[in-house]
N, C-alpha and C. Protein backbone atom coordinates (compact mmCIF):
# COMPACT_ATOMS: atom_id res chain seq x y z
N UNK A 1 113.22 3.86 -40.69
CA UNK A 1 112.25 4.93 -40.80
C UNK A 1 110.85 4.31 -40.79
N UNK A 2 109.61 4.52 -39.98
CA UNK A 2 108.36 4.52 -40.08
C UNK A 2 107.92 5.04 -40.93
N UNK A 3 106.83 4.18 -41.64
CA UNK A 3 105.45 4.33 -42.75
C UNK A 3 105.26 5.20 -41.66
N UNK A 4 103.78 5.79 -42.75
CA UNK A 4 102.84 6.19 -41.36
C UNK A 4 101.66 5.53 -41.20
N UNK A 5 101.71 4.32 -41.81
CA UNK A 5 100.87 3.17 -41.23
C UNK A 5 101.33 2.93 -39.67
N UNK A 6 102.70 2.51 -39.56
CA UNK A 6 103.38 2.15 -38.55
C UNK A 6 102.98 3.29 -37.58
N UNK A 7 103.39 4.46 -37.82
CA UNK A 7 103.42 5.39 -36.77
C UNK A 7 101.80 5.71 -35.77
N UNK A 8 100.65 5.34 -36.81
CA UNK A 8 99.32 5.06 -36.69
C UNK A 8 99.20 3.88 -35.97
N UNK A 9 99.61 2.63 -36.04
CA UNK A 9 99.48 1.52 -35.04
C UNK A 9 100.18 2.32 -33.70
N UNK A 10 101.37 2.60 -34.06
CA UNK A 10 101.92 2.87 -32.80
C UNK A 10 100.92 3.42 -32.24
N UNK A 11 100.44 4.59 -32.17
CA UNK A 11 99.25 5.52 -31.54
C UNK A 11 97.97 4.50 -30.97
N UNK A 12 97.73 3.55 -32.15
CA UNK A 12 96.36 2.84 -31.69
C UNK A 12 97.03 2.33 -30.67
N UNK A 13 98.15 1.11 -30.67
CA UNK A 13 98.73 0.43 -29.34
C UNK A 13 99.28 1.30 -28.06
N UNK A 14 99.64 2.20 -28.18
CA UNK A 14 99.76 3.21 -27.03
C UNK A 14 98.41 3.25 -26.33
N UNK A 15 97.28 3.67 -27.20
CA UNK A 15 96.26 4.59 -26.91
C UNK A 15 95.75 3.24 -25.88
N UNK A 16 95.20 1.63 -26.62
CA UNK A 16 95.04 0.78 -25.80
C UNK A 16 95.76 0.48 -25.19
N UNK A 17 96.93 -0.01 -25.16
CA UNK A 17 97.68 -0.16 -23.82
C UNK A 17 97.59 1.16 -22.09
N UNK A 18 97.30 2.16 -22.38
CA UNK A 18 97.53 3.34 -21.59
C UNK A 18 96.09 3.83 -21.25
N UNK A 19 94.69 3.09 -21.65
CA UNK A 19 93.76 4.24 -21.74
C UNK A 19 92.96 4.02 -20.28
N UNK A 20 92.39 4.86 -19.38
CA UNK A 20 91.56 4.36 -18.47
C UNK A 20 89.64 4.75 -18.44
N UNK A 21 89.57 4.90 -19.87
CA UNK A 21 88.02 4.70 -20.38
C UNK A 21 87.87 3.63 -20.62
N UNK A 22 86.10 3.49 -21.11
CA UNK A 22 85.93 2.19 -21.68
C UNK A 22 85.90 1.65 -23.35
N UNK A 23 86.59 2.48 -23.82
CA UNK A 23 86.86 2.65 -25.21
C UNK A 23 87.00 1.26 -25.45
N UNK A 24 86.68 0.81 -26.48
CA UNK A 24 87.15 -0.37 -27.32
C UNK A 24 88.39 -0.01 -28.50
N UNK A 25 88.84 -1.71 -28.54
CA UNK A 25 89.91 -1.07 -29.77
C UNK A 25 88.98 -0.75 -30.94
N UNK A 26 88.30 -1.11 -31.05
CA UNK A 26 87.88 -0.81 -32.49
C UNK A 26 87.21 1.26 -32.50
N UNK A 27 86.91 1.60 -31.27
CA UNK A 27 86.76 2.91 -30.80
C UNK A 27 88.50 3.53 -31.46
N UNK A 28 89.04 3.09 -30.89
CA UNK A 28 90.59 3.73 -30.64
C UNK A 28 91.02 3.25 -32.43
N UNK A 29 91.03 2.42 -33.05
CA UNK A 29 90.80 2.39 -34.33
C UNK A 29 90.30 2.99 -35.61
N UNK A 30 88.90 3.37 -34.96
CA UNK A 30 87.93 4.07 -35.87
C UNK A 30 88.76 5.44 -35.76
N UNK A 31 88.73 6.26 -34.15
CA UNK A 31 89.77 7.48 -34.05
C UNK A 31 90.72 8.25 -35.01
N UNK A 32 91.07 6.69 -34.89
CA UNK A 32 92.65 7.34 -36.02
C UNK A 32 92.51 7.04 -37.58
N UNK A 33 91.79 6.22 -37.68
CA UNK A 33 91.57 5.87 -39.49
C UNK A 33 90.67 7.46 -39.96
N UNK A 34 90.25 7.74 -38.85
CA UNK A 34 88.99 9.64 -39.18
C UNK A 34 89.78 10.18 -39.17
N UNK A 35 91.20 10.43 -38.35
CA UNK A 35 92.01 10.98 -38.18
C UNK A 35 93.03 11.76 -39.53
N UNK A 36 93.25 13.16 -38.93
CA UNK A 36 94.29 13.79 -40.46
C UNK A 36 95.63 12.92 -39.99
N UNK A 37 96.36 13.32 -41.01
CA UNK A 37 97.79 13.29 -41.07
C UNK A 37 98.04 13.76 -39.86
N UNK A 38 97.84 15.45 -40.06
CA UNK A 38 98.32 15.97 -39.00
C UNK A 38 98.06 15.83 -37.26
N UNK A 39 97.20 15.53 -37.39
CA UNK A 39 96.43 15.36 -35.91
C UNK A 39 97.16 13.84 -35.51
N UNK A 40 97.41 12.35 -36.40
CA UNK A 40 98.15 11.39 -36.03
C UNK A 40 99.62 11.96 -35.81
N UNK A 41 100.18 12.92 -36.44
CA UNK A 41 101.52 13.08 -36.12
C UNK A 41 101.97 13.69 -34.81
N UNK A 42 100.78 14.81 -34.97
CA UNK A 42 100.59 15.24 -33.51
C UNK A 42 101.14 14.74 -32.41
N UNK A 43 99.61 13.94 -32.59
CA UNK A 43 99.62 12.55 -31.23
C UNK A 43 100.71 11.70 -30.73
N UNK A 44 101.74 11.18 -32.15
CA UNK A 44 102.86 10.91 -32.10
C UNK A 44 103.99 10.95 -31.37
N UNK A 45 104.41 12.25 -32.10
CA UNK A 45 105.30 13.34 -31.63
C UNK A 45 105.04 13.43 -30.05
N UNK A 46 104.09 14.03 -29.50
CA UNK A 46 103.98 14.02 -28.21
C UNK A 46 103.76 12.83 -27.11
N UNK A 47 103.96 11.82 -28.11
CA UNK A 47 103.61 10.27 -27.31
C UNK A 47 104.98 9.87 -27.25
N UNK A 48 105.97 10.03 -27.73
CA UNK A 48 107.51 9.97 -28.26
C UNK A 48 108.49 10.82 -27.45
N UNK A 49 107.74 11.82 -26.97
CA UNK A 49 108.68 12.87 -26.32
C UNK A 49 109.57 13.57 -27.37
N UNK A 50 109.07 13.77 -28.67
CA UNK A 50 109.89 14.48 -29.76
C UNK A 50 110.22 15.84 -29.57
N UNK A 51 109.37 16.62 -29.41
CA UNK A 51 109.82 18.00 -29.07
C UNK A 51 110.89 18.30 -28.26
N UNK A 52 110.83 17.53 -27.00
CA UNK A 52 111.84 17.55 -26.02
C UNK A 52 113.22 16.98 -26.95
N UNK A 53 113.12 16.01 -27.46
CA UNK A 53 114.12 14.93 -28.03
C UNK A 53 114.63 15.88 -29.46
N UNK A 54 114.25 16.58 -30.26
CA UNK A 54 114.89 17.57 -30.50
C UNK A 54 115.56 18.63 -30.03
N UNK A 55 114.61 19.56 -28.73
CA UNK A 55 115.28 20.42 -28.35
C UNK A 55 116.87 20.05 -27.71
N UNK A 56 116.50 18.64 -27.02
CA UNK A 56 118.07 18.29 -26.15
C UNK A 56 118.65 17.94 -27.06
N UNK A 57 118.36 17.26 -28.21
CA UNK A 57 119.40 17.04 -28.86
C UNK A 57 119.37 16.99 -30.29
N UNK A 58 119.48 18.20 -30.69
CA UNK A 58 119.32 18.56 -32.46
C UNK A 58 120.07 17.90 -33.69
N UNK A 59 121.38 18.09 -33.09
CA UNK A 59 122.25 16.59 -34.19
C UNK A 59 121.64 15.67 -34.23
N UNK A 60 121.03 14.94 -33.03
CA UNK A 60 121.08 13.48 -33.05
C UNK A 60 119.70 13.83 -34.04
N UNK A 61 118.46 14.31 -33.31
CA UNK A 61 117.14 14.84 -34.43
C UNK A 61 117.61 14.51 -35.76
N UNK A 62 118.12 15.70 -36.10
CA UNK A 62 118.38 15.63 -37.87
C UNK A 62 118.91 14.87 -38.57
N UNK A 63 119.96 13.96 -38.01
CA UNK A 63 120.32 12.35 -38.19
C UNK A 63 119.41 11.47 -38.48
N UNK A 64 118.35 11.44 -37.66
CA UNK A 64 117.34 10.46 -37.09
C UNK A 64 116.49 10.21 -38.13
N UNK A 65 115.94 11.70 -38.26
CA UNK A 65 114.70 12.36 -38.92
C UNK A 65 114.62 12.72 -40.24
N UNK A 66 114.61 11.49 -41.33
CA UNK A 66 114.61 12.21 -42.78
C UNK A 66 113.91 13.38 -42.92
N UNK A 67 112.48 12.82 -42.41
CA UNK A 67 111.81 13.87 -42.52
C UNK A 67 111.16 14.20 -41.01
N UNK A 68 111.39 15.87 -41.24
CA UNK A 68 111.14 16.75 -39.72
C UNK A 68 109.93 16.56 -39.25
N UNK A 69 109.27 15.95 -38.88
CA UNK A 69 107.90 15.91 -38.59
C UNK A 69 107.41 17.34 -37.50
N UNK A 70 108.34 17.96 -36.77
CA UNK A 70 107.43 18.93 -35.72
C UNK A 70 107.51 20.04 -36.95
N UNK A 71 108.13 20.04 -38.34
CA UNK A 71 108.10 20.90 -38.87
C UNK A 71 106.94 21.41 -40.07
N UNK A 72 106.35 20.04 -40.20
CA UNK A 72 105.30 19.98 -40.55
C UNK A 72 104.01 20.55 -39.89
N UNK A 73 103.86 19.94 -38.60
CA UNK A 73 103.05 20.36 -37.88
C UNK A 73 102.72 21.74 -37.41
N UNK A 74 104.16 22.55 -37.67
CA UNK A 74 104.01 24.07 -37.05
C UNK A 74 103.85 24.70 -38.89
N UNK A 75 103.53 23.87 -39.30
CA UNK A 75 103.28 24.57 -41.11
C UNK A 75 101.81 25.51 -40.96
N UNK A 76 101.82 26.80 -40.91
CA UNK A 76 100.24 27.38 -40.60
C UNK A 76 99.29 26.44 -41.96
N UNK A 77 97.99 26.44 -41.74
CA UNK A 77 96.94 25.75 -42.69
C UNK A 77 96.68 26.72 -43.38
């Protein structure tokens, strides 16, 4: 299971590995340390292909997933 330290690097190393601005890491750094919870999980989730990766396959999801993360996210504020 991922911290969400971990899940936050992941995002920064995606974001630099994939980006075609001139962002710096420390740009793509600052981003996510300003960043909510929710808005890193977000980013996540859709960097992961989670939504999809639940819908096809819900057993395997709820196995996976102590905790539901797209279920958080659809929590109204």
């Amino acid at each position: 299971m991922k911290t969400i330290d971990e899940i936050q690097e992941y995002c920064v190393q995606f974001d630099i590995n994939n980006q075609s601005s001139q962002l710096t890491e420390n740009d793509v750094r600052s981003f996510y340390d300003n960043a909510s919870l929710k808005c890193v999980l977000d980013i996540y989730a859709s960097y992961i292909g989670l939504r999809d990766y639940k819908k096809d396959n819900p057993n395997d999801y709820k196995n996976t997933y102590g905790l539901d993360i797209l279920s958080i996210l659809e929590e109204p504020k």
